[in-house]
Protein backbone atom coordinates (compact mmCIF):
# COMPACT_ATOMS: atom_id res chain seq x y z
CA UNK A 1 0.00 0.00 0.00
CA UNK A 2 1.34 3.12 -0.80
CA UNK A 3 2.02 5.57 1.89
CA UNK A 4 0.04 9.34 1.64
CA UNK A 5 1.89 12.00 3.59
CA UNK A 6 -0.07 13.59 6.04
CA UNK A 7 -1.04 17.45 4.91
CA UNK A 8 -0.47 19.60 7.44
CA UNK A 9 -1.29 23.90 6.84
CA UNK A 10 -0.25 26.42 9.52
CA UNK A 11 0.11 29.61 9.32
CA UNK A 12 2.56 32.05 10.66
CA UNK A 13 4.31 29.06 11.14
CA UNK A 14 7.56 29.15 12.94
CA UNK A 15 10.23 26.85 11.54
CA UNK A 16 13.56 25.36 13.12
CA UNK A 17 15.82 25.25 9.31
CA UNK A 18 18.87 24.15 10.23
CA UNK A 19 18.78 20.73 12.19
CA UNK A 20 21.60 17.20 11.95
CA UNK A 21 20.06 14.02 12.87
CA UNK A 22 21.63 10.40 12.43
CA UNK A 23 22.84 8.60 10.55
CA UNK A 24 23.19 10.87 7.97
CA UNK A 25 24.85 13.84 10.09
CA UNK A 26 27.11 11.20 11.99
CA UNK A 27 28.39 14.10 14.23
CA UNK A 28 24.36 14.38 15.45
CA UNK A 29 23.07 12.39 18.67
CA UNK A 30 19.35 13.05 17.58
CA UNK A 31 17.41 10.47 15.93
CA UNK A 32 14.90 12.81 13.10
CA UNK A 33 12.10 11.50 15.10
CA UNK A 34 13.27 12.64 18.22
CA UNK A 35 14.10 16.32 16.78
CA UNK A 36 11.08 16.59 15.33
CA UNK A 37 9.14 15.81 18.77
CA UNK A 38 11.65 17.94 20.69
CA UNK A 39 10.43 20.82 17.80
CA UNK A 40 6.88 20.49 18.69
CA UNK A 41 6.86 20.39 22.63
CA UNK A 42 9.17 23.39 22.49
CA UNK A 43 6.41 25.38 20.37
CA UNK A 44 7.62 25.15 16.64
CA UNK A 45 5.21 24.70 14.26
CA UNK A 46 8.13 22.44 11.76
CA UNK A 47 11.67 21.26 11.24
CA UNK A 48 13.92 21.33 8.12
CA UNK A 49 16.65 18.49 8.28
CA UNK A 50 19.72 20.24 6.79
CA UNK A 51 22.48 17.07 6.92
CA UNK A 52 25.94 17.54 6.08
CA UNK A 53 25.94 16.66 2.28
CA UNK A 54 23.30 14.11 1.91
CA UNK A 55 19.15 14.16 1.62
CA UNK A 56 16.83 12.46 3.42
CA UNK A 57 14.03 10.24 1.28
CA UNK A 58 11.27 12.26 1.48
CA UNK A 59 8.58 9.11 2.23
CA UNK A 60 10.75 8.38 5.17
CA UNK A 61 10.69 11.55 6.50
CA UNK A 62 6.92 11.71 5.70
CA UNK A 63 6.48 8.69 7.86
CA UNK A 64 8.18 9.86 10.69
CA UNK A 65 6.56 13.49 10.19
CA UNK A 66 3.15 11.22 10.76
CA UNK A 67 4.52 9.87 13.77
CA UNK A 68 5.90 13.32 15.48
CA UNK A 69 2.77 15.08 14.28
CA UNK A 70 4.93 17.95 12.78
CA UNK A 71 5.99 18.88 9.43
CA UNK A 72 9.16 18.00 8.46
CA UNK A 73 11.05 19.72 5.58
CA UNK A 74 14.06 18.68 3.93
CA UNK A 75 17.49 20.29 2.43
CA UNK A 76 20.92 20.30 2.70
CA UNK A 77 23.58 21.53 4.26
CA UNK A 78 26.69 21.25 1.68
CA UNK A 79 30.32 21.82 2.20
CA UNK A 80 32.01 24.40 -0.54
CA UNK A 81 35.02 26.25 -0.92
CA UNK A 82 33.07 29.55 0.64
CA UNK A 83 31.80 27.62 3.45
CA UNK A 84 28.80 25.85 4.81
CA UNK A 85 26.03 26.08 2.27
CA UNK A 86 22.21 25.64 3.66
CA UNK A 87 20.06 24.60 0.24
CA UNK A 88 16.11 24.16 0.04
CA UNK A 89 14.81 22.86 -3.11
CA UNK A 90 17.78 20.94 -4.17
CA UNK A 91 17.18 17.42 -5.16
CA UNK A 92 19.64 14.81 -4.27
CA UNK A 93 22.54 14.31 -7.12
CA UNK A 94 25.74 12.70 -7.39
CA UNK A 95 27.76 15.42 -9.19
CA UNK A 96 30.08 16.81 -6.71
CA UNK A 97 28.91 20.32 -5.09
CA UNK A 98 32.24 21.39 -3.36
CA UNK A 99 32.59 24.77 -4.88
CA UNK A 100 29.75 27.34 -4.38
CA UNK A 101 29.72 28.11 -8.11
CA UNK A 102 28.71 24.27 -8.61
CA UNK A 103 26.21 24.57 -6.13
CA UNK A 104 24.53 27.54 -7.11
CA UNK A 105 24.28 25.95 -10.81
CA UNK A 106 22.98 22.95 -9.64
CA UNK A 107 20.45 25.10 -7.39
CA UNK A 108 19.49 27.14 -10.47
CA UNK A 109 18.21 24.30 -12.43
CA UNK A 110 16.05 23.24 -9.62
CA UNK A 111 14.61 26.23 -8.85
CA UNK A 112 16.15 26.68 -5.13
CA UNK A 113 17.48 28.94 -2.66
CA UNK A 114 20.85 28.70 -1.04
CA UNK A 115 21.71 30.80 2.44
CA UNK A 116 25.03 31.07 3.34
CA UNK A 117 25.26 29.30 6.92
CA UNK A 118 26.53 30.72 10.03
CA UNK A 119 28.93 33.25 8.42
CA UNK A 120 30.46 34.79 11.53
CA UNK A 121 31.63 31.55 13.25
CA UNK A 122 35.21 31.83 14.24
CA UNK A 123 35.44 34.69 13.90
CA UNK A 124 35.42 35.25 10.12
CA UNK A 125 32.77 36.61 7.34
CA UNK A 126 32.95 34.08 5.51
CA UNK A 127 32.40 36.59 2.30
CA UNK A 128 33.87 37.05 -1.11
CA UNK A 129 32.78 38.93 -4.16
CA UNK A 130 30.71 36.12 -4.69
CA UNK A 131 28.72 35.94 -1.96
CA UNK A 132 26.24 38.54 -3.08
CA UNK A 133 25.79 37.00 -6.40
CA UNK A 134 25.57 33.44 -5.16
CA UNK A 135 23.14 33.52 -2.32
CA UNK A 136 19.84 34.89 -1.55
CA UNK A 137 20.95 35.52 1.91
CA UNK A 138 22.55 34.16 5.16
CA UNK A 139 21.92 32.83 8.29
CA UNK A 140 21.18 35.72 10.57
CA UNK A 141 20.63 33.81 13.69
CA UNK A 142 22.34 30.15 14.59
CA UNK A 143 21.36 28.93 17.79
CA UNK A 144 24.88 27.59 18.26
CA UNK A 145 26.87 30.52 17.50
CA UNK A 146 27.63 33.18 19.91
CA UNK A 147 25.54 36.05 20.93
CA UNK A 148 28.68 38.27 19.10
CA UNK A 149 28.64 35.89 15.57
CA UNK A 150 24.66 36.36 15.64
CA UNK A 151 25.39 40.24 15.25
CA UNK A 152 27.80 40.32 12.97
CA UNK A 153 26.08 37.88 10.94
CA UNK A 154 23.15 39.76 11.41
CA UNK A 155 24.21 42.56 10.40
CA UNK A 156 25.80 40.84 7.19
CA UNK A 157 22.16 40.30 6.17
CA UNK A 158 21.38 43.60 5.52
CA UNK A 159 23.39 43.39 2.07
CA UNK A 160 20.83 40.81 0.44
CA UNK A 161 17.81 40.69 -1.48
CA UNK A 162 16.52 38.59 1.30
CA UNK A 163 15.88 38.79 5.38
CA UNK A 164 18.54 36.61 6.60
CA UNK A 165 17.17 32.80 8.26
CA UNK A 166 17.19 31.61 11.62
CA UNK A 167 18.06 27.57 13.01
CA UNK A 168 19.15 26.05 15.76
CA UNK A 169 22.11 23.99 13.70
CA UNK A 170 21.05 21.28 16.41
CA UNK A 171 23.52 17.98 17.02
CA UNK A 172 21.80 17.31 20.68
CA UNK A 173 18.45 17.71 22.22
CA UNK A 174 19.14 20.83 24.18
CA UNK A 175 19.61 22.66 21.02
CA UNK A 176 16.55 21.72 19.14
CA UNK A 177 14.71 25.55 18.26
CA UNK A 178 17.16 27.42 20.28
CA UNK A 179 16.93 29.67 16.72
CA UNK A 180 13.96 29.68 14.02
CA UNK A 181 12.51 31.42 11.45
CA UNK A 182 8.79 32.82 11.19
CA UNK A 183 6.87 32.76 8.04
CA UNK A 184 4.04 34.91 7.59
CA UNK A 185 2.50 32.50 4.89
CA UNK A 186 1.15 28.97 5.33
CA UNK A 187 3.73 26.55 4.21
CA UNK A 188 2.51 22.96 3.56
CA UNK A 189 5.57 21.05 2.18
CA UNK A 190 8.95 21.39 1.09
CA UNK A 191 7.84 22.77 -1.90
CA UNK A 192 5.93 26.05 -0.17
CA UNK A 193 8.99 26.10 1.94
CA UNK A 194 11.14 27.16 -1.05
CA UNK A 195 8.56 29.44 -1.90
CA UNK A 196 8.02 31.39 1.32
CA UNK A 197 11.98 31.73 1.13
CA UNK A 198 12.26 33.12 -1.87
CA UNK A 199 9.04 35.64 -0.85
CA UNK A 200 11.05 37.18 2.06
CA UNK A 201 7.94 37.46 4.40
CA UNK A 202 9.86 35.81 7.39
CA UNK A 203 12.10 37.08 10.24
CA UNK A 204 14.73 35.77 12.42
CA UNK A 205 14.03 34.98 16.08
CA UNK A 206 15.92 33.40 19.14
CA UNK A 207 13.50 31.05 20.70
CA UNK A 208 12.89 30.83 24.89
């Protein structure tokens, strides 16, 4: 029998994008049911899984989003030459994304977004002349960076098209929604996800 996702429709939703579990993120100790349970009794409305350079299968995650009784995105979270790389709306592929010029291309085609993750962490912009023509924005708020790399990085948000993104960049369970982003739209699936992105009607927030 063939399994139907559940459909889930919130609005102003608030979204944790930026979340490792195991076994893809091997550096994670959270399973992607228990982050996406964690998510929900701390008040978020979804997660995004963002692994370190691979995807999720979305009827997996579709199964365990039935389970957790939360929607649960999926992107990617890519290694380049300019840095960590958060993409939504890039498909799985094997050709090799290491350079942000490669990712961007391969982002292109499939109509995504990329955000340039935690930018400020230790101690460096992480910024080129490419940035600005490469990304749609950054990520504004990480709830593992300090309160100083949140400004900065912050603050490097004002040179984009786009409001910078807020996640918690979660490895253990204490750190699940630390960070999130708000959407002002309903956002069903991964697909609206993309969407809302590239809309801009979202903020940044620190979460309690």
């Amino acid at each position: 029998m063939k399994f139907t996702a559940p459909v889930f429709l919130v609005s102003r939703v608030l979204v944790d994008l930026h979340c490792h579990t195991r076994p893809l993120s091997q550096c994670s100790a959270l399973s992607p049911l228990q982050a996406a349970e964690l998510a929900r009794a701390r008040g978020l409305d979804a997660i995004c899984l963002t692994e370190h350079d691979r995807w999720w299968d979305e009827a997996e995650l579709a199964e365990i989003s039935a389970q957790a009784h939360i929607p649960i995105f999926a992107a990617v979270e890519l290694t380049t030459d300019l840095g960590h790389v958060l993409a939504f709306g890039l498909p799985r592929t094997a050709a090799p994304l290491a350079t942000v010029e490669a990712a961007f291309a391969a982002s292109e085609a499939a109509g995504g977004v990329l955000f340039l993750a935690h930018p400020a962490r230790d101690g460096l912009l992480k910024v080129d002349h490419r940035t600005v023509e490469y990304f749609a924005s950054v990520e504004a708020l990480n709830g593992s960076d300090s309160r100083l790399q949140n400004i900065a990085a912050a603050g490097l948000a004002h040179g984009f098209r786009l409001p910078g993104i807020g996640g918690s960049d979660a490895h253990m369970p204490a750190e699940v929604g630390r960070a999130a982003t708000r959407f002002a739209s309903p956002i069903a699936d991964t697909t609206a996800l993309v969407a809302a992105l590239k809309f801009g009607d979202y903020r940044a927030e620190y979460i309690d």
